[in-house]
C-alpha atoms as a PDB file:
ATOM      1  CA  UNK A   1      36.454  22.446  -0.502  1.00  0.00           C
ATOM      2  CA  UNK A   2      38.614  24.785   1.510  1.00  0.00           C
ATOM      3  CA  UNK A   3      37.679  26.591   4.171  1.00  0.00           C
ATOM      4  CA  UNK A   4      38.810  29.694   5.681  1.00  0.00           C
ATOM      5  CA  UNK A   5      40.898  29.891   9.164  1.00  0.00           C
ATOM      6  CA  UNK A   6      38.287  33.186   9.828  1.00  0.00           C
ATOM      7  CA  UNK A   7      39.941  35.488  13.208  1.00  0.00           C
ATOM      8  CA  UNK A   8      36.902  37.278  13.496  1.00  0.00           C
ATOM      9  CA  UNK A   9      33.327  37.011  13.695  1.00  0.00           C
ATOM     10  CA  UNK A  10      30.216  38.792  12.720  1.00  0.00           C
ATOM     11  CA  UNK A  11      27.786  40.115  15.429  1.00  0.00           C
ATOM     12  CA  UNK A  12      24.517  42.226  15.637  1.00  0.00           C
ATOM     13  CA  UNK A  13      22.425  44.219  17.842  1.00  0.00           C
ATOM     14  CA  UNK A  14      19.244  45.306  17.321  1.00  0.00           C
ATOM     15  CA  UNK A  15      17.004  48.374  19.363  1.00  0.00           C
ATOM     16  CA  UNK A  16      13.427  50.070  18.407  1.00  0.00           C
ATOM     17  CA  UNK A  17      14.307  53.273  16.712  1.00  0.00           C
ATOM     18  CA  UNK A  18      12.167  56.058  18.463  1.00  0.00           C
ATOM     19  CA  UNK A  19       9.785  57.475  16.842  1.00  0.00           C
ATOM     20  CA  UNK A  20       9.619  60.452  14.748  1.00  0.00           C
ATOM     21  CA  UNK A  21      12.916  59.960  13.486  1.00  0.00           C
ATOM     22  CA  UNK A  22      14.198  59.440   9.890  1.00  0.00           C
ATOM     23  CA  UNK A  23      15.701  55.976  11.149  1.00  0.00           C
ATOM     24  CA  UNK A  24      12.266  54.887  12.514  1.00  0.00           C
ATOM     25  CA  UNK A  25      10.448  55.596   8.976  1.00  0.00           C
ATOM     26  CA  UNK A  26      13.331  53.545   6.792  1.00  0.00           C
ATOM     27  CA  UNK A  27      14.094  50.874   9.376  1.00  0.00           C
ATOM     28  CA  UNK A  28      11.901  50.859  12.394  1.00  0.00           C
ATOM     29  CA  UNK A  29      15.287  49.655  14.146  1.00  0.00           C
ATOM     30  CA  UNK A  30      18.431  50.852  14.990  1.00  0.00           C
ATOM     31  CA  UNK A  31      21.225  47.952  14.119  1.00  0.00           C
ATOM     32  CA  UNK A  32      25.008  47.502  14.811  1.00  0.00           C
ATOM     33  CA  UNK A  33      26.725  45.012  13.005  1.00  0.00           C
ATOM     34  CA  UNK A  34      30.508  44.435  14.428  1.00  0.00           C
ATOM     35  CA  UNK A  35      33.659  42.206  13.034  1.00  0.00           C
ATOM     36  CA  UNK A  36      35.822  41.505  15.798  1.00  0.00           C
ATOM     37  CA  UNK A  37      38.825  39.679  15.902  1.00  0.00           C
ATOM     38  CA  UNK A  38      38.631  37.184  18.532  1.00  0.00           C
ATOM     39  CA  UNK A  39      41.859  36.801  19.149  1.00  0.00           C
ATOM     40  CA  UNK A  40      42.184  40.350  20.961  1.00  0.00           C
ATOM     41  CA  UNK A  41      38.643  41.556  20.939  1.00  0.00           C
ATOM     42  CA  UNK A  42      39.241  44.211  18.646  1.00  0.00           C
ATOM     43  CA  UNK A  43      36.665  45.856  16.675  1.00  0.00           C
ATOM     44  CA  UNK A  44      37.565  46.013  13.199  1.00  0.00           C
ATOM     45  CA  UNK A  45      34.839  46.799  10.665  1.00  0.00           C
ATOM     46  CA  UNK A  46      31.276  48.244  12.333  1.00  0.00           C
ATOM     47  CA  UNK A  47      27.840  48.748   9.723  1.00  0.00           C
ATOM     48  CA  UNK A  48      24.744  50.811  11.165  1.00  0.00           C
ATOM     49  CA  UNK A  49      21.161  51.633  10.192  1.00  0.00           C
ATOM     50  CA  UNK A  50      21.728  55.227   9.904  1.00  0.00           C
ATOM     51  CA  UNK A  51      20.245  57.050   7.473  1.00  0.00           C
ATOM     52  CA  UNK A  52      23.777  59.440   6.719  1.00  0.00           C
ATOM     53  CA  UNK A  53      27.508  58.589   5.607  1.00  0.00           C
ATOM     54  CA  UNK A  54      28.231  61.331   8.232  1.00  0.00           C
ATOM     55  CA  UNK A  55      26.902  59.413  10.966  1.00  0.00           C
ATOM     56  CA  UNK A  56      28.373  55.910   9.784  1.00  0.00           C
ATOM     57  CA  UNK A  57      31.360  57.474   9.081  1.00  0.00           C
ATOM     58  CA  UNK A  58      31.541  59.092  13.019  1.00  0.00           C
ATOM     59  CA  UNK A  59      30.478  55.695  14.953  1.00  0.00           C
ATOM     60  CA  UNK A  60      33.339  54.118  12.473  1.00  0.00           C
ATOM     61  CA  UNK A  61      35.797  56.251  14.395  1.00  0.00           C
ATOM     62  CA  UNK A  62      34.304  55.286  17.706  1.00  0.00           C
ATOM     63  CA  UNK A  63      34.190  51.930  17.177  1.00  0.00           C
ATOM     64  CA  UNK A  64      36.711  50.765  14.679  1.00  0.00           C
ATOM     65  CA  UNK A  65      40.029  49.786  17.076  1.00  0.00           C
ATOM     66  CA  UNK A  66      38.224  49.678  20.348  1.00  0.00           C
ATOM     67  CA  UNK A  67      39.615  46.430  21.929  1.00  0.00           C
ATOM     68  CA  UNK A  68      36.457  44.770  24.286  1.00  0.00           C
ATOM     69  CA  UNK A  69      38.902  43.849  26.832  1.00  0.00           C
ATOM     70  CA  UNK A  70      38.611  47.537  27.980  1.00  0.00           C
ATOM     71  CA  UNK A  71      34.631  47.355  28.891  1.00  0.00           C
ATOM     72  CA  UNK A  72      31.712  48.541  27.353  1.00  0.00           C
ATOM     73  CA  UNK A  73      31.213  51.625  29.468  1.00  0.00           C
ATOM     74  CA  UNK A  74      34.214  53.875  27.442  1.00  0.00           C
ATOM     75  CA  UNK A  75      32.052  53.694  24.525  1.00  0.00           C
ATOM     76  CA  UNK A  76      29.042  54.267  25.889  1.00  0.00           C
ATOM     77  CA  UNK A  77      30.137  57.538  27.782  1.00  0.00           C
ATOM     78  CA  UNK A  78      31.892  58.882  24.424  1.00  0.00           C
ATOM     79  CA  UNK A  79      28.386  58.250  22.547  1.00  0.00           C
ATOM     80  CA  UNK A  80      26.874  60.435  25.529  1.00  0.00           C
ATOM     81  CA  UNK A  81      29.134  62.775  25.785  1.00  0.00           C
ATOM     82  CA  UNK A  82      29.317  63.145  21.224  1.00  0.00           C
ATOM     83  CA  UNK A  83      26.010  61.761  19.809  1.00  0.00           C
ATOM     84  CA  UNK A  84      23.529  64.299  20.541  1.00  0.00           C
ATOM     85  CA  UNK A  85      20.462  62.756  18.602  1.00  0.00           C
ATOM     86  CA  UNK A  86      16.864  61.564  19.522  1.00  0.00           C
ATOM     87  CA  UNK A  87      18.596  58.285  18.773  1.00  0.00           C
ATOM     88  CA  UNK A  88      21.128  57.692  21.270  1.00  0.00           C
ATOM     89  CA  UNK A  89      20.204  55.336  23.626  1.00  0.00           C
ATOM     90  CA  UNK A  90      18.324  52.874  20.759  1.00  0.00           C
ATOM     91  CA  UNK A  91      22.110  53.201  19.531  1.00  0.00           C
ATOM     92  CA  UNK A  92      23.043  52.601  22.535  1.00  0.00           C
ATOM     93  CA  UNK A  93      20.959  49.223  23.651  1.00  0.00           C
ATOM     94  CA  UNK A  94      22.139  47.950  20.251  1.00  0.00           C
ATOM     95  CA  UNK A  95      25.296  48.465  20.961  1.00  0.00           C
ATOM     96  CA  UNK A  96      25.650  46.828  24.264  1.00  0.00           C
ATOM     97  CA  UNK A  97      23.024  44.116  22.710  1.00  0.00           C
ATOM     98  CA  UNK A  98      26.053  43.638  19.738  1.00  0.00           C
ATOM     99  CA  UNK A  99      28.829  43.269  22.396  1.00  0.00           C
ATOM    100  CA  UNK A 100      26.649  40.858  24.513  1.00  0.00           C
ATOM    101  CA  UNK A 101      25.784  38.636  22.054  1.00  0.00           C
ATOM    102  CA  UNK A 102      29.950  38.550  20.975  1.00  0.00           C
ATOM    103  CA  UNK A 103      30.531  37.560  24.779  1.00  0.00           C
ATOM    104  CA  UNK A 104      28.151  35.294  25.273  1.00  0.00           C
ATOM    105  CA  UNK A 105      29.200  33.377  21.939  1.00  0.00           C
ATOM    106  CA  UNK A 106      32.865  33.641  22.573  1.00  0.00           C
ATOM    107  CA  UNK A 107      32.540  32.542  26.227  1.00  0.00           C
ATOM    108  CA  UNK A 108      30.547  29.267  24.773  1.00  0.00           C
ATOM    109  CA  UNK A 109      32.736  28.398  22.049  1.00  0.00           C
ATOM    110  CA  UNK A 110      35.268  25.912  22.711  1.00  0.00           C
ATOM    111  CA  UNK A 111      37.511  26.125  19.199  1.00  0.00           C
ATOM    112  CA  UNK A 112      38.301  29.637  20.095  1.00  0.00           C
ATOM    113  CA  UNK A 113      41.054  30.866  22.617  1.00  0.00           C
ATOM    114  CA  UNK A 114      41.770  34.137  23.841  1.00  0.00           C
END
């Protein structure tokens, strides 16, 4: 069996979607799903629960290359200050939820080294 020297890892975040929206009826959740490379904390793939490629395609470009070593509060200022949608702060507790969970794991892992 071989098994893969993985960099990264997978993590989620999860938030109630509010209500009235298109993202409440089809999920009931907003989500965030991140690969970061643990090496340098760099986000390199990010899925959502959004309901349009336009919005994927916009937290992509937020997201995607954002090293964690900076902090969490860049990202969630440039959501405020660019996502303008009933929304935003589920998106936003997911979010920080995601990035919590990564710290939390990383700090507790002994295999992997900054």
């Amino acid at each position: 069996m071989i098994i893969l020297a993985l960099e990264s890892v997978v993590v989620t975040g999860y938030a109630k979607a509010p209500q009235g929206t298109s993202m409440h009826e089809v999920y009931k959740h907003a989500g965030i799903v991140l690969e970061i490379n643990f090496t340098n904390h760099e986000i390199i793939r990010a899925d959502f629960t959004f309901i349009t490629e336009l919005t994927k395609d916009f937290f992509e470009r937020i997201l995607i290359g954002y090293s964690l070593k900076d902090g969490v509060e860049p990202l969630l200022e440039t959501i405020k200050r660019h996502y303008f949608a009933p929304s935003q702060q589920a998106i936003i507790v997911a979010l920080q939820a995601a990035i919590q969970r990564y710290w939390d794991n990383i700090s507790n892992t002994k295999e992997i080294e900054e």
